[in-house]
PDB file of N, CA and C in Angstrom:
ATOM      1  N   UNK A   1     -19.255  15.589  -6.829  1.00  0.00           N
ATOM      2  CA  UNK A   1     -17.826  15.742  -6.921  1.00  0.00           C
ATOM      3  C   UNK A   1     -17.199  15.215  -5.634  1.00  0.00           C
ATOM      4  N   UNK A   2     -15.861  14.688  -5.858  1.00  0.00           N
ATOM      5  CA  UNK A   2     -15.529  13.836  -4.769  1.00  0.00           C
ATOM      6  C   UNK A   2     -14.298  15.089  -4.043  1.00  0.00           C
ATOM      7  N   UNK A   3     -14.105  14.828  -2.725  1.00  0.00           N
ATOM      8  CA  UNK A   3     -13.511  15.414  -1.771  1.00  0.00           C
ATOM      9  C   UNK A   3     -11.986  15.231  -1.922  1.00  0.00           C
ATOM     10  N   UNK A   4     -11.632  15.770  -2.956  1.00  0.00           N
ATOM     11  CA  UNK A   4     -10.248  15.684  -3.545  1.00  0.00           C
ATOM     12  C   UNK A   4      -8.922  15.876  -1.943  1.00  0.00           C
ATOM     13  N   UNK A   5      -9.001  16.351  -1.370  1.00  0.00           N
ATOM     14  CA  UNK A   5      -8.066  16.588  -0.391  1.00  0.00           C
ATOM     15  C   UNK A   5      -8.338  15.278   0.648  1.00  0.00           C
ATOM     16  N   UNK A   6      -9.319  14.804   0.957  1.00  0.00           N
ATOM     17  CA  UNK A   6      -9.645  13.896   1.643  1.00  0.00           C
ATOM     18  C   UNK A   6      -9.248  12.419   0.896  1.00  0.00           C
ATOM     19  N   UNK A   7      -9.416  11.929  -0.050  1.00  0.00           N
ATOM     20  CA  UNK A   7      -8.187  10.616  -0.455  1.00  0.00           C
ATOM     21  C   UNK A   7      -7.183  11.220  -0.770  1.00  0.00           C
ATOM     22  N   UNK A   8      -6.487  12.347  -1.129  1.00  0.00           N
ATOM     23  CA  UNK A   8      -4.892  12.794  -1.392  1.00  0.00           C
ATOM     24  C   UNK A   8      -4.104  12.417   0.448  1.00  0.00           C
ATOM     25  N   UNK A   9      -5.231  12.731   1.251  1.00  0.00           N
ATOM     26  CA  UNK A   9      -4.748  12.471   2.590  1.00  0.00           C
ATOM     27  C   UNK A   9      -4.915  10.972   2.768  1.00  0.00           C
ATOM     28  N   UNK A  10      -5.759   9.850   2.376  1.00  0.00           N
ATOM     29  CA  UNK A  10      -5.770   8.520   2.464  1.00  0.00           C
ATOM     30  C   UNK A  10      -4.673   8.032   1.986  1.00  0.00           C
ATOM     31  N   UNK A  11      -4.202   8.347   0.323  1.00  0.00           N
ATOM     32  CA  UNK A  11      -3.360   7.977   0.032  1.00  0.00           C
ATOM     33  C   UNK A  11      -1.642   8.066   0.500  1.00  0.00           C
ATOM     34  N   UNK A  12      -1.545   9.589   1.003  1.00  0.00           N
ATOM     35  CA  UNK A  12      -0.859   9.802   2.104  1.00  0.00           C
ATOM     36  C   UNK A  12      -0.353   8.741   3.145  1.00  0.00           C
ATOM     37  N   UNK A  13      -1.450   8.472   3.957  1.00  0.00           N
ATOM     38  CA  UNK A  13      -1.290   7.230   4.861  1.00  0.00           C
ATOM     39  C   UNK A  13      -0.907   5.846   4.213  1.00  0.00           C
ATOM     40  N   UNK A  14      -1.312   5.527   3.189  1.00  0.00           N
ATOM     41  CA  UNK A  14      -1.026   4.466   2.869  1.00  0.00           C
ATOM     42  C   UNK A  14       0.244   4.352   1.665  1.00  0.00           C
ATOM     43  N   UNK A  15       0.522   5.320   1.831  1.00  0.00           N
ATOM     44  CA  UNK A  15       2.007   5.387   1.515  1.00  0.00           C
ATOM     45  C   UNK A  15       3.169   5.034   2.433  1.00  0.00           C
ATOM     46  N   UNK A  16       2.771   5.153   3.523  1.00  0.00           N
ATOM     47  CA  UNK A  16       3.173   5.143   4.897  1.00  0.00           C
ATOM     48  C   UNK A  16       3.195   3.934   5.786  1.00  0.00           C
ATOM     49  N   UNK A  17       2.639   3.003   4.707  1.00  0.00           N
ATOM     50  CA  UNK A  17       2.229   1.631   5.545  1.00  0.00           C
ATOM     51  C   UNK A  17       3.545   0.847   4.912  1.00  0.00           C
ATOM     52  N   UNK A  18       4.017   0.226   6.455  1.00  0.00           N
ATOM     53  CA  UNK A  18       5.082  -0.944   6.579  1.00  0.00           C
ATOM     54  C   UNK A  18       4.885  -2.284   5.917  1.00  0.00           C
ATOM     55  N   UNK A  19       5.866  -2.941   5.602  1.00  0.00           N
ATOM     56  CA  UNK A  19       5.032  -4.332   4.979  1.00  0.00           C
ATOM     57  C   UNK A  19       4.346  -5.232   6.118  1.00  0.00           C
ATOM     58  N   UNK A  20       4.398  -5.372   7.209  1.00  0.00           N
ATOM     59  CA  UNK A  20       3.725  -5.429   8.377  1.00  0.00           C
ATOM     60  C   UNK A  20       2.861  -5.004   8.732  1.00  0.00           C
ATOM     61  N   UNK A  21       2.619  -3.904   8.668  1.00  0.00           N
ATOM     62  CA  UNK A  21       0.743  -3.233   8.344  1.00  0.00           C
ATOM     63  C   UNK A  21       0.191  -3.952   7.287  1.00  0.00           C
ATOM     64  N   UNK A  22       0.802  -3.776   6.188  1.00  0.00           N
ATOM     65  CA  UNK A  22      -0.007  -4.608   5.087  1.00  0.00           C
ATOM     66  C   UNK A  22      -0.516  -5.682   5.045  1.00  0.00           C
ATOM     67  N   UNK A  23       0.362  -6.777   6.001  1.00  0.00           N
ATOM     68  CA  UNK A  23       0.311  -8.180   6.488  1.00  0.00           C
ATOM     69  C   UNK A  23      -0.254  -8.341   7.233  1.00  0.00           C
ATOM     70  N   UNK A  24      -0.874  -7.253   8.107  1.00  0.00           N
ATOM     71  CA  UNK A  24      -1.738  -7.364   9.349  1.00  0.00           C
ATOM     72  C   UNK A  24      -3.193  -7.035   8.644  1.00  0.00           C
ATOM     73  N   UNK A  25      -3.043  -6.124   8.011  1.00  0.00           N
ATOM     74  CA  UNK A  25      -4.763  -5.469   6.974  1.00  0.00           C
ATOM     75  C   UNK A  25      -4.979  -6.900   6.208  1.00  0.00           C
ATOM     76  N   UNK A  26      -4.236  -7.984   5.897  1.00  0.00           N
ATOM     77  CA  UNK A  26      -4.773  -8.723   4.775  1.00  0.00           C
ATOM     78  C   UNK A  26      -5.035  -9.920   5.946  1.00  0.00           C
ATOM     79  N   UNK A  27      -3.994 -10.147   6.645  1.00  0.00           N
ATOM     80  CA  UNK A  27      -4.382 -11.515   7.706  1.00  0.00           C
ATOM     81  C   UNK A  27      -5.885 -11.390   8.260  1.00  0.00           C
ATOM     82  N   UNK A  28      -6.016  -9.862   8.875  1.00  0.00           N
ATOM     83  CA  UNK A  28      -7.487  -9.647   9.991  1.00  0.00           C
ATOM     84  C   UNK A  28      -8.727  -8.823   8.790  1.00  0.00           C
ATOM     85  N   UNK A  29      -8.188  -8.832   7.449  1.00  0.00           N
ATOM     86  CA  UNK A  29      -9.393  -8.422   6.421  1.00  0.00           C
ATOM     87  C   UNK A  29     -10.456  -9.927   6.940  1.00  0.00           C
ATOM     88  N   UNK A  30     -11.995  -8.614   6.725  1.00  0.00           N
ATOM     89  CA  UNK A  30     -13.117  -9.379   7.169  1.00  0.00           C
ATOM     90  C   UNK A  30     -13.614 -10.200   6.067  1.00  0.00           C
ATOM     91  N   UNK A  31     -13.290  -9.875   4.419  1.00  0.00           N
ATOM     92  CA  UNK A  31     -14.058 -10.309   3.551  1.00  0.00           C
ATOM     93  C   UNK A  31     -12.363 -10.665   2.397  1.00  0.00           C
ATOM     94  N   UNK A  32     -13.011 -11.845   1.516  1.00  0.00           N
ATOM     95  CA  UNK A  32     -12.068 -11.682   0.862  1.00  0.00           C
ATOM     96  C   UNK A  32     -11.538 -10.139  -0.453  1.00  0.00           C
ATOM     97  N   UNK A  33     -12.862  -9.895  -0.382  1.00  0.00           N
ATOM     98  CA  UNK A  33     -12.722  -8.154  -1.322  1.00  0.00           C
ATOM     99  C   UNK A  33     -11.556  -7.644  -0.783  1.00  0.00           C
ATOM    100  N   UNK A  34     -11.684  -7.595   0.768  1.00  0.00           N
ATOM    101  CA  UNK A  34     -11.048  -6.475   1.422  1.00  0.00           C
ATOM    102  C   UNK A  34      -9.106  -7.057   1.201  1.00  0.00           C
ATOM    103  N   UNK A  35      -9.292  -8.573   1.631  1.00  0.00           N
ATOM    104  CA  UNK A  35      -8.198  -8.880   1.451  1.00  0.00           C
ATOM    105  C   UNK A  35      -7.431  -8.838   0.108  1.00  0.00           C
ATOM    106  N   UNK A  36      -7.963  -9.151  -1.274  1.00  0.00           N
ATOM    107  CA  UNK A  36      -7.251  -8.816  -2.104  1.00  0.00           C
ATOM    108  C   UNK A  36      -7.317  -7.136  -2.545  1.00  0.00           C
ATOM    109  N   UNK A  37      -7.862  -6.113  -1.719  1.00  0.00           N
ATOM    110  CA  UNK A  37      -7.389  -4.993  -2.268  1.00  0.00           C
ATOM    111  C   UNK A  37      -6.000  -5.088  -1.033  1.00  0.00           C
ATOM    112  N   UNK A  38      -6.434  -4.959  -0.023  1.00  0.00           N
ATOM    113  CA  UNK A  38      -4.847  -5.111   0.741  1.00  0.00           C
ATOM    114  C   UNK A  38      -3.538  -5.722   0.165  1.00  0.00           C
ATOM    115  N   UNK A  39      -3.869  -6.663  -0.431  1.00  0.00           N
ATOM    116  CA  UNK A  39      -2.762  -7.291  -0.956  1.00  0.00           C
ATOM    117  C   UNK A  39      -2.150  -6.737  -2.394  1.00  0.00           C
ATOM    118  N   UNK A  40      -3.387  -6.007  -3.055  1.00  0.00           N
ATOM    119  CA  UNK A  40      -3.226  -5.404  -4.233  1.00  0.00           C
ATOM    120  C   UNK A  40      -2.282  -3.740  -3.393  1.00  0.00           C
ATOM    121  N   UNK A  41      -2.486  -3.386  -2.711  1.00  0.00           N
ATOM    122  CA  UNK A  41      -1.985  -1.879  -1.864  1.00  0.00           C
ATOM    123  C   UNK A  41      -0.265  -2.303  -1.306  1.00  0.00           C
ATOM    124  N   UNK A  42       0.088  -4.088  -1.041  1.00  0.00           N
ATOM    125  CA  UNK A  42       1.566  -4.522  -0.376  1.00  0.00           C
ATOM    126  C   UNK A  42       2.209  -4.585  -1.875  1.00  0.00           C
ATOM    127  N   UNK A  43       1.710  -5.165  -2.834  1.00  0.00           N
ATOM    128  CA  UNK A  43       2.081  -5.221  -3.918  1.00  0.00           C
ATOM    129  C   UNK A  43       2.538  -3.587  -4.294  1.00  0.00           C
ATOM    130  N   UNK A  44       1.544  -2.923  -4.450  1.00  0.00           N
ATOM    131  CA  UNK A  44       2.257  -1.706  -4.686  1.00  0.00           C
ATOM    132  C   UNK A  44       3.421  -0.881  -4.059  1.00  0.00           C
ATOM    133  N   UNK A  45       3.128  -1.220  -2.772  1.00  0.00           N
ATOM    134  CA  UNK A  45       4.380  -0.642  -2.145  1.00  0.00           C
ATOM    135  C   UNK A  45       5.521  -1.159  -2.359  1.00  0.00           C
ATOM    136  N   UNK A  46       5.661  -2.791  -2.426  1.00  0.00           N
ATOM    137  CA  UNK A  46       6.251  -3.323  -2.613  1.00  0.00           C
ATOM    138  C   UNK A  46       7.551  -2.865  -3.976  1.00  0.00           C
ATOM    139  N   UNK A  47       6.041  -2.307  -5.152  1.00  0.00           N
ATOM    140  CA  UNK A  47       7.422  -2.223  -6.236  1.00  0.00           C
ATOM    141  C   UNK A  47       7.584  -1.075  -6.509  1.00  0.00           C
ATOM    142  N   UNK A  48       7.184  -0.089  -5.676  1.00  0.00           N
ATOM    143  CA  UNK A  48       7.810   1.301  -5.284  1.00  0.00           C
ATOM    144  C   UNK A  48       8.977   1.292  -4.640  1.00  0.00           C
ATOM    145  N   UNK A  49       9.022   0.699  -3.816  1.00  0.00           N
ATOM    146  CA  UNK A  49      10.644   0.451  -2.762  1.00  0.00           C
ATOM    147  C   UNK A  49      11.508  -0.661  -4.149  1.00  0.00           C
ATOM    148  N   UNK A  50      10.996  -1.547  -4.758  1.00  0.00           N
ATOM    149  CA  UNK A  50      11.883  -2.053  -5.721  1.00  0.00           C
ATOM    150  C   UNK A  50      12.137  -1.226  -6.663  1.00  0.00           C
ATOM    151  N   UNK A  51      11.376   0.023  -6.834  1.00  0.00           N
ATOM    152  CA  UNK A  51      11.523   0.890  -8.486  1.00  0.00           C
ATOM    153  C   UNK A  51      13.480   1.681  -7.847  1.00  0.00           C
ATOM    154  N   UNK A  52      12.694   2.181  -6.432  1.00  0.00           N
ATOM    155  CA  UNK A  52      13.924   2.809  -5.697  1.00  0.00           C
ATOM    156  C   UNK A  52      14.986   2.291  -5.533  1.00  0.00           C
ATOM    157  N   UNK A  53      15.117   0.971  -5.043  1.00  0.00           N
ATOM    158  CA  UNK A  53      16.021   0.383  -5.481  1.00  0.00           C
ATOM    159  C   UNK A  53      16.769   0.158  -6.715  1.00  0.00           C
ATOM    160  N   UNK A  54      16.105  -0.328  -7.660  1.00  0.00           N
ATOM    161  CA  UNK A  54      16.630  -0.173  -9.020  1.00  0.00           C
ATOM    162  C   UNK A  54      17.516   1.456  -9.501  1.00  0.00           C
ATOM    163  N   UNK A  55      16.778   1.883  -9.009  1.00  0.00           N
ATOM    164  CA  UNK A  55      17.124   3.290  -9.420  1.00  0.00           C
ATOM    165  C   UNK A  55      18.250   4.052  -8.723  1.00  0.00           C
ATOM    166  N   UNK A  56      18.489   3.890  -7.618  1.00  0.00           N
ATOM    167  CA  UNK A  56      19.950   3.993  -6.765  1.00  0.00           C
ATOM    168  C   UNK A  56      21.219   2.830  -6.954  1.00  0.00           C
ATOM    169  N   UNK A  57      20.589   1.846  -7.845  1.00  0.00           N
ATOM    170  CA  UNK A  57      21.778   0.565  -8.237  1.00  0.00           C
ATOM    171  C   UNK A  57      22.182   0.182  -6.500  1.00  0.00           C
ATOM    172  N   UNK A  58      21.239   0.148  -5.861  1.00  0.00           N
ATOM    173  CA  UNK A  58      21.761  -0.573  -4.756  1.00  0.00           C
ATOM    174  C   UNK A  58      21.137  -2.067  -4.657  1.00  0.00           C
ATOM    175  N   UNK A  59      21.073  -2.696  -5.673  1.00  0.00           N
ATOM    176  CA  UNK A  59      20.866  -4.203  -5.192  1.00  0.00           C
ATOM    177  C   UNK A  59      22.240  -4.695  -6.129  1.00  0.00           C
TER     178      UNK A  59
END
């Protein structure tokens, strides 16, 4: 069984990541794996801040 409080806290942090962190995790990723999950993690944030947007009618 996996350590349920321990990724609720990963995910935490990476909720928390700037699009500049994201851009920095995918530029200095060692492997390309690593880089397209990074890029798969900017993407997400990405259309979380667009869902919010949509949703306050501020664009």
């Amino acid at each position: 069984m996996c350590d349920v409080k321990k990724y609720e806290n990963i995910y935490n942090e990476i909720r928390n990541l700037q699009p500049e962190d994201t851009l920095q995790l995918v530029l200095e990723a060692e492997t390309e794996e690593q880089r397209d999950f990074y890029e798969m993690i900017g993407n997400f944030l990405l259309q979380q801040r667009q869902r919010q947007v949509i949703e306050r009618n501020l664009f």
